[in-house]
Every structure is written in structure tokens, then in C-alpha cells.
C-alpha atoms as a PDB file:
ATOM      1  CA  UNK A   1       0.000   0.000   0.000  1.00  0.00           C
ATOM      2  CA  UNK A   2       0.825   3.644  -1.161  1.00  0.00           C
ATOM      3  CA  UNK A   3       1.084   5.788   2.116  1.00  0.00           C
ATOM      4  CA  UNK A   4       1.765   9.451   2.081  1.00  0.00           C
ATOM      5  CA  UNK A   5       3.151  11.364   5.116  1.00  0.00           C
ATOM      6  CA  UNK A   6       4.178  14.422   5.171  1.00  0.00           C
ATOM      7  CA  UNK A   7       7.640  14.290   6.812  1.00  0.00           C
ATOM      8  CA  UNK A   8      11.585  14.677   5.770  1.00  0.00           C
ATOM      9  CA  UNK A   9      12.409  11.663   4.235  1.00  0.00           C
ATOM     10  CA  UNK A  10      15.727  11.490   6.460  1.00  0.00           C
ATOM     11  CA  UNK A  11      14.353  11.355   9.360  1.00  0.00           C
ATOM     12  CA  UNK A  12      13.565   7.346   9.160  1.00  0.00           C
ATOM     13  CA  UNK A  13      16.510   4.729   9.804  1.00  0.00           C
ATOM     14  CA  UNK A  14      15.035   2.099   7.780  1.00  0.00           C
ATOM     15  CA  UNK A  15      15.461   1.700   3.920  1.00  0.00           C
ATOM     16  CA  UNK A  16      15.468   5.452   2.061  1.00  0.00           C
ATOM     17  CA  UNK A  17      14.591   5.784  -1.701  1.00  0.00           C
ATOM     18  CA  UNK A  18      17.530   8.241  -3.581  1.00  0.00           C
ATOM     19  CA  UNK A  19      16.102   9.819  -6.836  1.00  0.00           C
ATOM     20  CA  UNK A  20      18.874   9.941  -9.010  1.00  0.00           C
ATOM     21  CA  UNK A  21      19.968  10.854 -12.815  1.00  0.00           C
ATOM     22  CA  UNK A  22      22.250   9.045 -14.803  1.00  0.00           C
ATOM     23  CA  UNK A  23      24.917  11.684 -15.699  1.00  0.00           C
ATOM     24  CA  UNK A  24      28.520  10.574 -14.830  1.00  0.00           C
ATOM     25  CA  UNK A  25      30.707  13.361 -14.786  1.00  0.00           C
ATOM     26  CA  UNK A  26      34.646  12.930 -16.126  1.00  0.00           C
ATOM     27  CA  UNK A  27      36.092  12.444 -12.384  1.00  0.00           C
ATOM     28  CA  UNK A  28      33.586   8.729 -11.990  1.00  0.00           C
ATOM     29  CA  UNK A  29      31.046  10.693 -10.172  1.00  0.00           C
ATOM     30  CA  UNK A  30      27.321  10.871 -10.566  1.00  0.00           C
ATOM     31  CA  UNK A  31      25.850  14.241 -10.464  1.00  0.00           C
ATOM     32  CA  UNK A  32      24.164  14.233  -7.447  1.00  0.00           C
ATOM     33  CA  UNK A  33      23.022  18.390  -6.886  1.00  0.00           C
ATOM     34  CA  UNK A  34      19.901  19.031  -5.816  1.00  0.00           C
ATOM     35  CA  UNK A  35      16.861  16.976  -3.601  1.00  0.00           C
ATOM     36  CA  UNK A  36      17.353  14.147  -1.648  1.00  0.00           C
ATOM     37  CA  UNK A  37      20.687  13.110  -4.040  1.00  0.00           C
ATOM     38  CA  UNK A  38      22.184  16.264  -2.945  1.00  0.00           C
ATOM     39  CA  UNK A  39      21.143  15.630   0.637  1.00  0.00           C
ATOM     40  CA  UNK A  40      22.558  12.195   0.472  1.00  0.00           C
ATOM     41  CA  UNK A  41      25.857  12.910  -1.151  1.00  0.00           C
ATOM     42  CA  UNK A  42      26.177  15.337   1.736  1.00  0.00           C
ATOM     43  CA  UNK A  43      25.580  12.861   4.027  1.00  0.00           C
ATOM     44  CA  UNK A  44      27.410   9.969   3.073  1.00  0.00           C
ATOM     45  CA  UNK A  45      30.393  11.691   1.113  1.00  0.00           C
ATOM     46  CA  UNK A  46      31.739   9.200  -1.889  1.00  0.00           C
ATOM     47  CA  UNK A  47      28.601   7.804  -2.485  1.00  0.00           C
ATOM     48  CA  UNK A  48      28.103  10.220  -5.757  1.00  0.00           C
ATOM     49  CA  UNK A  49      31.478   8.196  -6.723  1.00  0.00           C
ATOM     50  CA  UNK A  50      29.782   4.786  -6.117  1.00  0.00           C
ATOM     51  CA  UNK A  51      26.933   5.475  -8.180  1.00  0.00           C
ATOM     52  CA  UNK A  52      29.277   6.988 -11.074  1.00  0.00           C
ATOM     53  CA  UNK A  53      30.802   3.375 -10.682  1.00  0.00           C
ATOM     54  CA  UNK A  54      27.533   1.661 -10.503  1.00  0.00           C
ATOM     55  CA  UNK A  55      25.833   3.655 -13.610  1.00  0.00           C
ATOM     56  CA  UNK A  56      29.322   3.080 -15.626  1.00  0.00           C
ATOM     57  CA  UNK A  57      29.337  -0.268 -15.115  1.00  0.00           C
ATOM     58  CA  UNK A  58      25.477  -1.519 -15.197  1.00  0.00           C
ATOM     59  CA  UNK A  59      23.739   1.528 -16.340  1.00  0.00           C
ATOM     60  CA  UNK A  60      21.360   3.966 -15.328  1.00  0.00           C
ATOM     61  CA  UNK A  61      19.192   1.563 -13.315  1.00  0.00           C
ATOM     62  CA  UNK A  62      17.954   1.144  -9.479  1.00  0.00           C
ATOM     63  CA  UNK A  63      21.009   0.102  -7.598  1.00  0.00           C
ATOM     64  CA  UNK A  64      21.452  -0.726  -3.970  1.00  0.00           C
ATOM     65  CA  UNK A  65      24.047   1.156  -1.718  1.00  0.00           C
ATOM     66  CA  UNK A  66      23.658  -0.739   0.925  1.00  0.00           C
ATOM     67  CA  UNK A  67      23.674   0.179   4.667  1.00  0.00           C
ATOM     68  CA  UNK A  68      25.398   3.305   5.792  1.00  0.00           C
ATOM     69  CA  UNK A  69      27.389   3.874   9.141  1.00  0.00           C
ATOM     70  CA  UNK A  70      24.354   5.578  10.414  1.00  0.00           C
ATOM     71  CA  UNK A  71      21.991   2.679   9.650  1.00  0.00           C
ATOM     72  CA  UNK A  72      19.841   3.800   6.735  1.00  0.00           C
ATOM     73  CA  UNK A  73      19.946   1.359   3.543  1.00  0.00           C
ATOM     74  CA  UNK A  74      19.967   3.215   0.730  1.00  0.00           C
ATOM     75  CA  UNK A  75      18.379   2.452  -2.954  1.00  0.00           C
ATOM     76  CA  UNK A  76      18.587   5.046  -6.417  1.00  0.00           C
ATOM     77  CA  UNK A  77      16.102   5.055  -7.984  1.00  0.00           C
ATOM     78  CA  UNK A  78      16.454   7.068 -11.715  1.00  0.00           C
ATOM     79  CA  UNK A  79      14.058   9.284 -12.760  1.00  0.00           C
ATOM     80  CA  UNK A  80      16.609  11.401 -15.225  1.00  0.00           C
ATOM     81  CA  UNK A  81      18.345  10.277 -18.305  1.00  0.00           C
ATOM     82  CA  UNK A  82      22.140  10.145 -18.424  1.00  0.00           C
ATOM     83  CA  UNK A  83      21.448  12.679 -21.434  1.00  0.00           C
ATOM     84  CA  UNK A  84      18.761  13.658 -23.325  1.00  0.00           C
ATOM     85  CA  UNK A  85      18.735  16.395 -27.303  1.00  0.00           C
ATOM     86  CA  UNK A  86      17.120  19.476 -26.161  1.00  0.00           C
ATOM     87  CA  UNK A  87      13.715  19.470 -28.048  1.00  0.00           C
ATOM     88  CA  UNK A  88      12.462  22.608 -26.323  1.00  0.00           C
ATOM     89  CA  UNK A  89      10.465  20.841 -23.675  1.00  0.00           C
ATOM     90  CA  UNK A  90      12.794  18.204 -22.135  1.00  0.00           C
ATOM     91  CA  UNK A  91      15.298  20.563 -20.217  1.00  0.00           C
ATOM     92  CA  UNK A  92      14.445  22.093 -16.489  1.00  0.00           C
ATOM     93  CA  UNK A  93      12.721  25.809 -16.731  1.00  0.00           C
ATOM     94  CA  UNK A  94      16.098  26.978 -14.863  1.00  0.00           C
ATOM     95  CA  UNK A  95      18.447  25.557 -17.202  1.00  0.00           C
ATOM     96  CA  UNK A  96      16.264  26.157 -20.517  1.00  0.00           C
ATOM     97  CA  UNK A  97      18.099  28.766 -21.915  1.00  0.00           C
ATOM     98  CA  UNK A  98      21.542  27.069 -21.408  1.00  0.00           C
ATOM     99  CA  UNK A  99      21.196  24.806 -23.986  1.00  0.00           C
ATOM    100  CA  UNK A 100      20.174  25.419 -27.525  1.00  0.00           C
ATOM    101  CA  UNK A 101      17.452  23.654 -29.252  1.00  0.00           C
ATOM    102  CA  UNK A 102      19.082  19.983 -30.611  1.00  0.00           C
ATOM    103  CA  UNK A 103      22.395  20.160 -28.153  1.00  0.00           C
ATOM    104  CA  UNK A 104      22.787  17.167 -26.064  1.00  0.00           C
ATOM    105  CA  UNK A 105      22.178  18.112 -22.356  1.00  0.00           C
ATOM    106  CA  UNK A 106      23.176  16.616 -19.290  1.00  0.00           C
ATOM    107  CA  UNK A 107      20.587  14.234 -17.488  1.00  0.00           C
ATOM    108  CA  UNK A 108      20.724  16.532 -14.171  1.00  0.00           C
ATOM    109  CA  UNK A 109      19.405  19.620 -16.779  1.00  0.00           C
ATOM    110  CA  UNK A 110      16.988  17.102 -18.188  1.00  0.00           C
ATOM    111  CA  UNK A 111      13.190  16.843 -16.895  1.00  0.00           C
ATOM    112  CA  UNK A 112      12.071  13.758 -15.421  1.00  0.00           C
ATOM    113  CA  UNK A 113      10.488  10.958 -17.418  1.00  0.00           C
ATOM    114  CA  UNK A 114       7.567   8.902 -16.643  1.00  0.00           C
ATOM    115  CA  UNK A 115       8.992   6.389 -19.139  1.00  0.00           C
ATOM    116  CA  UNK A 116      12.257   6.109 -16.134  1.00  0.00           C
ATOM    117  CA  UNK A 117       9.948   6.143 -13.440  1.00  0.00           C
ATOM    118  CA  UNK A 118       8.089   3.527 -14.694  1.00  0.00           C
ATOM    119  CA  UNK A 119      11.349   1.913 -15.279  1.00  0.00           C
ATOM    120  CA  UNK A 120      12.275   2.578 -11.934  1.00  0.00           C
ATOM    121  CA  UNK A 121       9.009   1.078  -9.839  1.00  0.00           C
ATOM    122  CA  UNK A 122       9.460  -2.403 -12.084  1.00  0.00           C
ATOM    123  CA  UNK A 123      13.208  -2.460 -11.359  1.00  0.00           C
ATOM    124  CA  UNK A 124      12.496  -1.630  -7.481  1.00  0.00           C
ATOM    125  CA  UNK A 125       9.659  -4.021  -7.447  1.00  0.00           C
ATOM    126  CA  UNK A 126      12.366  -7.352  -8.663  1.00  0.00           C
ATOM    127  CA  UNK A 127      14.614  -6.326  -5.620  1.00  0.00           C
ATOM    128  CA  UNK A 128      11.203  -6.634  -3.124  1.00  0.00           C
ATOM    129  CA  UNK A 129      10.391  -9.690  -4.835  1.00  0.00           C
ATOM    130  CA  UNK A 130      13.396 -11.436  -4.444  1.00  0.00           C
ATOM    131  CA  UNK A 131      13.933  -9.872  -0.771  1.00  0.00           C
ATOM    132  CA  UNK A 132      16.817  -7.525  -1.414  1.00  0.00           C
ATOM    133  CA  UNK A 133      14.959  -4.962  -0.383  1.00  0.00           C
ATOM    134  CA  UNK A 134      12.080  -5.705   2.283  1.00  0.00           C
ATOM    135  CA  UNK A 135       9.137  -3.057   2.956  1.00  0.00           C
ATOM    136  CA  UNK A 136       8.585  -0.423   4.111  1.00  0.00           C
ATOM    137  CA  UNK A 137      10.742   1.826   1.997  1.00  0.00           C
ATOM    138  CA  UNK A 138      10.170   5.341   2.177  1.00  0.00           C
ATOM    139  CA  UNK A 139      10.917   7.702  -0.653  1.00  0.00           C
ATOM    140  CA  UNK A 140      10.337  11.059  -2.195  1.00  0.00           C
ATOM    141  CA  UNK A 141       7.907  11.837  -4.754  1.00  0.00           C
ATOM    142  CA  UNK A 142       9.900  10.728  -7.359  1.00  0.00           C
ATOM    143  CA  UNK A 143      10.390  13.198 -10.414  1.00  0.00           C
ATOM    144  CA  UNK A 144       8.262  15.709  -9.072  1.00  0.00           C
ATOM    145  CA  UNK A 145      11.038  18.332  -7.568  1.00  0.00           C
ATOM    146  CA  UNK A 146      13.886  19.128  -9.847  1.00  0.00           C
ATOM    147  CA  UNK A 147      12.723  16.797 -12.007  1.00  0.00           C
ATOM    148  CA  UNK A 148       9.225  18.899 -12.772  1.00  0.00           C
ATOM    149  CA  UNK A 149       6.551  16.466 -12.833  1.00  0.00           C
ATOM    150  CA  UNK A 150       3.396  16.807 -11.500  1.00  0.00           C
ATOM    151  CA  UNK A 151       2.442  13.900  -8.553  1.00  0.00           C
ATOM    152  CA  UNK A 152      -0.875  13.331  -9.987  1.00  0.00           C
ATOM    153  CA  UNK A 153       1.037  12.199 -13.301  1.00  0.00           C
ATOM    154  CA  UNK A 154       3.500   9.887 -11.178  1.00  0.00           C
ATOM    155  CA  UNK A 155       1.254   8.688  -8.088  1.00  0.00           C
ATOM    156  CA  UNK A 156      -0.735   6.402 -10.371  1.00  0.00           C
ATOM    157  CA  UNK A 157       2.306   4.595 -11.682  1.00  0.00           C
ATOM    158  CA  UNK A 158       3.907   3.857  -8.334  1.00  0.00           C
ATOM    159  CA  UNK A 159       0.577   2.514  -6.671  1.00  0.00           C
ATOM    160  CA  UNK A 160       0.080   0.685 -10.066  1.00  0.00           C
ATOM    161  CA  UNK A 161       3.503  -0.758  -9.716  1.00  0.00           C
ATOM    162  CA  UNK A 162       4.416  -1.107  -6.494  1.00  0.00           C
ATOM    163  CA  UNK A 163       0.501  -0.980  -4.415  1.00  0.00           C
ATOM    164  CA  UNK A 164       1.213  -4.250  -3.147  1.00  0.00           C
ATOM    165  CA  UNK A 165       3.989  -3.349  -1.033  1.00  0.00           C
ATOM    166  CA  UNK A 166       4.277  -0.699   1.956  1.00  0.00           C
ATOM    167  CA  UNK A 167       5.581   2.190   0.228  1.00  0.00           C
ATOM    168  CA  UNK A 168       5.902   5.449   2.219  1.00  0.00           C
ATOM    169  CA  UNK A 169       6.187   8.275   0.245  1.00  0.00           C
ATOM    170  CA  UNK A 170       7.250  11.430   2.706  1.00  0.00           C
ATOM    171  CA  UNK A 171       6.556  14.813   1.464  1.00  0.00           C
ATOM    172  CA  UNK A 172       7.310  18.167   3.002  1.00  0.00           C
END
């Protein structure tokens, strides 16, 4: 079951959703710069480099960190390409005008995709199934900050996906 609550996603110990792109800079790290990434890259310095190493080697797919000193176990979970061509709709409002129409952007200037998410939820879904990741896992609204999606657009995939399962999505 889909539950919302409105709380900071950090403050649970248990296992903590990461929305992530898949943009690996030249120095083997992922771009990790604004939301909960940010906030977890801040937390848990090198794990931007981890995922860089992950996404290099197996793609831009849900990956498991594992457990951190503190006790959280974390999960990515894309929502952003690695890169996308700048069609005029596909790039963030703030980084718009950065990029000329047909230049290949970054994934962390890209918008969100419901095509990832979806992506994302089935991926996430395999690792309940086959218990490397037991519920209740408590994420963000996926795509819907810096990624600029609208919740009502992703809420239906995730309980579609993943209903079945105690998901706790934590919202400010």
C-alpha cells in the first residue's frame, strides 16, 4: 500500500529511496546536486562516486548502496536520463536557456520521465520480490522536484507498480 506522510524523508533509519539521474561526470562521479541526491551525497560523502561506478558499469538503473554507518539502507532510484537532445520541452525551466534547441544536455538539466519512473518502480519491485529490499521503503515523490513532474502524473504509476507493497512516500 501507497502511504503518504508528510515528513523529511531522512528522518527514518530504515530503507530510504535516492532519486537519481544518470549523468557521470569525467572524475567517476554521478551528479548528485539538488533533492534528496544532494542531501545524500552530503551525508554519506563518496557515495556520488559509487553510483558513477555503478551507472558506468550496469547503467542507469535502481542500484542498492547498501547500509550506511548511520543505519539507513539506501536504494537510487532514476528518474533522469544520463542525457537527453534538447527538443524545447525536455530541459528544467532553470536551465532552458543554457542549452540550444538539438544540443545534447546533461541528465541533471533534463526533466524527469515517466517512461524512467516507470522503469524505476518495475526495477524496485524485482529487488522486493526477491527480498533484497524488504518493505517499508520510504521515498520522495519521485520526479516531481527538480525533475518537474506533477504527482498526480507519477502517483498512479507507483501505486500501479508497487501498491502491493508498503511504500511510504514522505513529502514536506
Amino acid at each position: 500500500m501507497i502511504i503518504e506522510k508528510r515528513m523529511n524523508l531522512w528522518d527514518n533509519y530504515g530503507k530510504i529511496v535516492i532519486t537519481t539521474n544518470g549523468f557521470v561526470k569525467s572524475n567517476g562521479c554521478c551528479v548528485m546536486g539538488r533533492g534528496c541526491a544532494k542531501e545524500a551525497v552530503t551525508r554519506y560523502p563518496g557515495i556520488d562516486k559509487r553510483l558513477g561506478e555503478l551507472i558506468k558499469t550496469y547503467g542507469n538503473h535502481v542500484h542498492i548502496l547498501g547500509r550506511q554507518d548511520d543505519g539507513r539502507f539506501l536504494i537510487t532510484f532514476p528518474v533522469k536520463p544520463d542525457v537527453v537532445i534538447n527538443d524545447g520541452t525536455n530541459v528544467v525551466a532553470h536551465m532552458r536557456n543554457k542549452f540550444k534547441i538539438g544540443a545534447t544536455v546533461p541528465g541533471w538539466a533534463a526533466k524527469a520521465t515517466l517512461e524512467i519512473i516507470t522503469n524505476s518502480c518495475w526495477e524496485l519491485r524485482i529487488l522486493i520480490m526477491n527480498g533484497f529490499a524488504e518493505p517499508p521503503i520510504h521515498m520522495p515523490r519521485p520526479g516531481c522536484g527538480a525533475g518537474e513532474l506533477k504527482w498526480n502524473q507519477v502517483k498512479p504509476i507507483i501505486e500501479n507498480i508497487l501498491g502491493q507493497y508498503e511504500i511510504v512516500v514522505c513529502h514536506k
